[in-house]
C-alpha atoms as a PDB file:
ATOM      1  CA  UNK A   1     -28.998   7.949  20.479  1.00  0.00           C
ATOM      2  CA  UNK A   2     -32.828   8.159  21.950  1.00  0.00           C
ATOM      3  CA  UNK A   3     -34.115   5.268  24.273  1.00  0.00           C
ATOM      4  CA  UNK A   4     -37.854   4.603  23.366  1.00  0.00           C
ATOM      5  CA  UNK A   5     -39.023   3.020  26.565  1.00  0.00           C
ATOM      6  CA  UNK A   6     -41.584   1.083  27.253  1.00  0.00           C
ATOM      7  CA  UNK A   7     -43.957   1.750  30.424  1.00  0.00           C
ATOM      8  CA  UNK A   8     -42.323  -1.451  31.706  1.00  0.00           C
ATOM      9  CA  UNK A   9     -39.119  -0.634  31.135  1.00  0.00           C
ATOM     10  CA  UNK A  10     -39.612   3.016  32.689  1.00  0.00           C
ATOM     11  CA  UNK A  11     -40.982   1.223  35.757  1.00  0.00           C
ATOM     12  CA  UNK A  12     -37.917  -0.902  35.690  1.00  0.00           C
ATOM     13  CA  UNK A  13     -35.573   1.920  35.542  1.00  0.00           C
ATOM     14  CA  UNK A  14     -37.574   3.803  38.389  1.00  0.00           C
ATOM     15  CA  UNK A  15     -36.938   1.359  40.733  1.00  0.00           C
ATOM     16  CA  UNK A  16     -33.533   1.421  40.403  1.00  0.00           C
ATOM     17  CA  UNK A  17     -31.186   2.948  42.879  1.00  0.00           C
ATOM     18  CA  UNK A  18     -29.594   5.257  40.214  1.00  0.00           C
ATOM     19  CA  UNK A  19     -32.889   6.203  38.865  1.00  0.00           C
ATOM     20  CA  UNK A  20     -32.970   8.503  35.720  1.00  0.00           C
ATOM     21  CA  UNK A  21     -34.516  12.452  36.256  1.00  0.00           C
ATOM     22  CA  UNK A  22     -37.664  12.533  34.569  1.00  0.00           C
ATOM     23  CA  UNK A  23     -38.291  15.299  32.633  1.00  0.00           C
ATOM     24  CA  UNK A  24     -42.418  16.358  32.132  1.00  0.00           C
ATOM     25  CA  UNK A  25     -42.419  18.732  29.101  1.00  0.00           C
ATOM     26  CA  UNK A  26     -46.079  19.075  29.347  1.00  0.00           C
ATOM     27  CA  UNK A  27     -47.355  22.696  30.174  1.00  0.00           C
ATOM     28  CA  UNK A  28     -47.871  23.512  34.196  1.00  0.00           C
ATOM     29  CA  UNK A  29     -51.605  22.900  34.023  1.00  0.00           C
ATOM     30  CA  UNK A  30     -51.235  19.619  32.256  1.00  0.00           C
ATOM     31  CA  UNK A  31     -48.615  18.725  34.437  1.00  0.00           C
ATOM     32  CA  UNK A  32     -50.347  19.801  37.637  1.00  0.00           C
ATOM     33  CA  UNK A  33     -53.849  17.374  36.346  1.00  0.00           C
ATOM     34  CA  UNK A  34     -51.506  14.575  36.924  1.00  0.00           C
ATOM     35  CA  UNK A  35     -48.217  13.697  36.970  1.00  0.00           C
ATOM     36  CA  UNK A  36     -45.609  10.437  37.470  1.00  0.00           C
ATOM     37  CA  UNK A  37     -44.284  11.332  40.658  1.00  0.00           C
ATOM     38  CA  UNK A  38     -40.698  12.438  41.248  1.00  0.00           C
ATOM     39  CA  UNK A  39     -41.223  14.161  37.716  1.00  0.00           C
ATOM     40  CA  UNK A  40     -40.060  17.797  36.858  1.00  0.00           C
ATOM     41  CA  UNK A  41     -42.007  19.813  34.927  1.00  0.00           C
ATOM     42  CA  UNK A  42     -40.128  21.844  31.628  1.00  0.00           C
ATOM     43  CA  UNK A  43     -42.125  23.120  29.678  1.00  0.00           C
ATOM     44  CA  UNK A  44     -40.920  21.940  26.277  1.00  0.00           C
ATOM     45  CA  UNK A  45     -40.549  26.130  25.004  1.00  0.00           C
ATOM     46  CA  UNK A  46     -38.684  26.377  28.341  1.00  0.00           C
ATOM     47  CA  UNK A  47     -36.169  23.358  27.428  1.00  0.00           C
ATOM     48  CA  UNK A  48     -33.483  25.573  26.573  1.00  0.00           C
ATOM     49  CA  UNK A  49     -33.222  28.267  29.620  1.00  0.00           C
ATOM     50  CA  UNK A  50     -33.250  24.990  31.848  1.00  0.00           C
ATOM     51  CA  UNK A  51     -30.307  23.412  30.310  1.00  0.00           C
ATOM     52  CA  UNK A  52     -27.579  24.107  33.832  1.00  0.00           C
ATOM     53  CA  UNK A  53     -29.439  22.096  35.689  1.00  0.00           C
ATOM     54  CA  UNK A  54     -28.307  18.719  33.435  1.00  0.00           C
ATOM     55  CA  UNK A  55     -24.630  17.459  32.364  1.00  0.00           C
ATOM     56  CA  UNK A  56     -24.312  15.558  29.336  1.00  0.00           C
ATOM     57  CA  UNK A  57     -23.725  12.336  31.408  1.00  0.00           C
ATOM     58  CA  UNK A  58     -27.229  12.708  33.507  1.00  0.00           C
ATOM     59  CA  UNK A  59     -29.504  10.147  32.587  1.00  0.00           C
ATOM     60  CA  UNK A  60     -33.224  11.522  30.751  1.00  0.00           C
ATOM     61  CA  UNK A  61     -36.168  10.590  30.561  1.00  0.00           C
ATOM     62  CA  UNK A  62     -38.601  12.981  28.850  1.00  0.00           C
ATOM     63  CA  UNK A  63     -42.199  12.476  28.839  1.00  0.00           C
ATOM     64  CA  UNK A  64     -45.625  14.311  27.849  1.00  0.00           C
ATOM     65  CA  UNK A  65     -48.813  13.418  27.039  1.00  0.00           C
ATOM     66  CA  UNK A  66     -48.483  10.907  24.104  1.00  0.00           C
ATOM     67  CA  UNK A  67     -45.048  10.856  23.668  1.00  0.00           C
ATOM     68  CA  UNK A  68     -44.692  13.621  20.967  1.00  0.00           C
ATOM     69  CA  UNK A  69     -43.256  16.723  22.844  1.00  0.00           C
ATOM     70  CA  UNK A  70     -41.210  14.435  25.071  1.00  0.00           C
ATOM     71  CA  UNK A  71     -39.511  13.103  21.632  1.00  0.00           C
ATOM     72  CA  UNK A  72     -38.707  16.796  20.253  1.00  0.00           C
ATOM     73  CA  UNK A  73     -37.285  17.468  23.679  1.00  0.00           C
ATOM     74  CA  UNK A  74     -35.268  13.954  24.046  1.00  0.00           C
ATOM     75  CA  UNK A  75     -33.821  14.667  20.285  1.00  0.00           C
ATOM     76  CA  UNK A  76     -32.724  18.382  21.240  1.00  0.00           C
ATOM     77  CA  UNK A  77     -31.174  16.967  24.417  1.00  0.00           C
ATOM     78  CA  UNK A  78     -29.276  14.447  22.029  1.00  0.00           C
ATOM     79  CA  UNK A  79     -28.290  17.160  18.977  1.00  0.00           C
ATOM     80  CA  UNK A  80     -26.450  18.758  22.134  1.00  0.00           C
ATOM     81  CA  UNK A  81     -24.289  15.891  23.139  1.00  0.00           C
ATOM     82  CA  UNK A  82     -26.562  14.587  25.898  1.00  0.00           C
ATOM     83  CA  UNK A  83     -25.562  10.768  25.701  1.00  0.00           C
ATOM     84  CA  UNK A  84     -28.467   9.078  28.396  1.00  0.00           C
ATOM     85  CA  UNK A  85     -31.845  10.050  26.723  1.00  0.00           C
ATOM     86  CA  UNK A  86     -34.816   8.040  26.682  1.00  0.00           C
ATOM     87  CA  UNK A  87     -38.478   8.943  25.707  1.00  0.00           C
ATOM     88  CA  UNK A  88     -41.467   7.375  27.261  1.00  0.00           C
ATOM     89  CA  UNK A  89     -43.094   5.617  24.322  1.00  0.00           C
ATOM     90  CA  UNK A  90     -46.816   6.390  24.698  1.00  0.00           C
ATOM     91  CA  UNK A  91     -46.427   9.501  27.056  1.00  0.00           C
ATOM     92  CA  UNK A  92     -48.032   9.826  29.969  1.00  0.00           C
ATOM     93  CA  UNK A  93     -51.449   8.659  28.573  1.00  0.00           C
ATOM     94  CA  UNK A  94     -49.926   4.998  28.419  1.00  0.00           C
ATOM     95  CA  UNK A  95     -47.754   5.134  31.911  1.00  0.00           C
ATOM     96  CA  UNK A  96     -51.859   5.852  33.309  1.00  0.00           C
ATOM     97  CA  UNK A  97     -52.939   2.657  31.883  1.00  0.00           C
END
């Protein structure tokens, strides 16, 4: 099941000790504009190659501009068994806000 989070509640979960690994899926230009920081970037078309570097019990977040890569990419994670995805509702356009 896919989280949609709210910017609140992906500040909320930032603070946290146990923090989740965000996940840009924006390209490296995008990405390197602006970013939320502590983010990786993966390139959505790179998802797949970077899979080793999760387990299936990581917690996600996935985020891109608006929120529509970062959805594709949170709902691959999740057809592969990856149980703690979320998607930042609004993308990174809305966490700027």
């Amino acid at each position: 099941m896919i989280i949609a989070l709210s910017v609140t509640e992906f500040n909320e979960q930032l603070s946290l000790a146990n923090s989740p690994k965000v996940i840009d899926v924006r390209e490296p230009k995008e990405f390197d504009e602006h970013s939320i920081p502590g983010s990786v970037n993966i390139p959505l078309t790179e998802l797949n190659d970077a899979l080793s570097r999760f387990d299936t019990e990581s917690d996600l977040v996935f985020v891109c501009k608006t929120g529509v890569r970062s959805l594709q990419a949170a709902n691959f994670m999740a057809s592969l068994g990856y149980q703690k995805v979320a998607n930042l509702s609004g993308g990174i356009h809305q966490w700027q806000k």
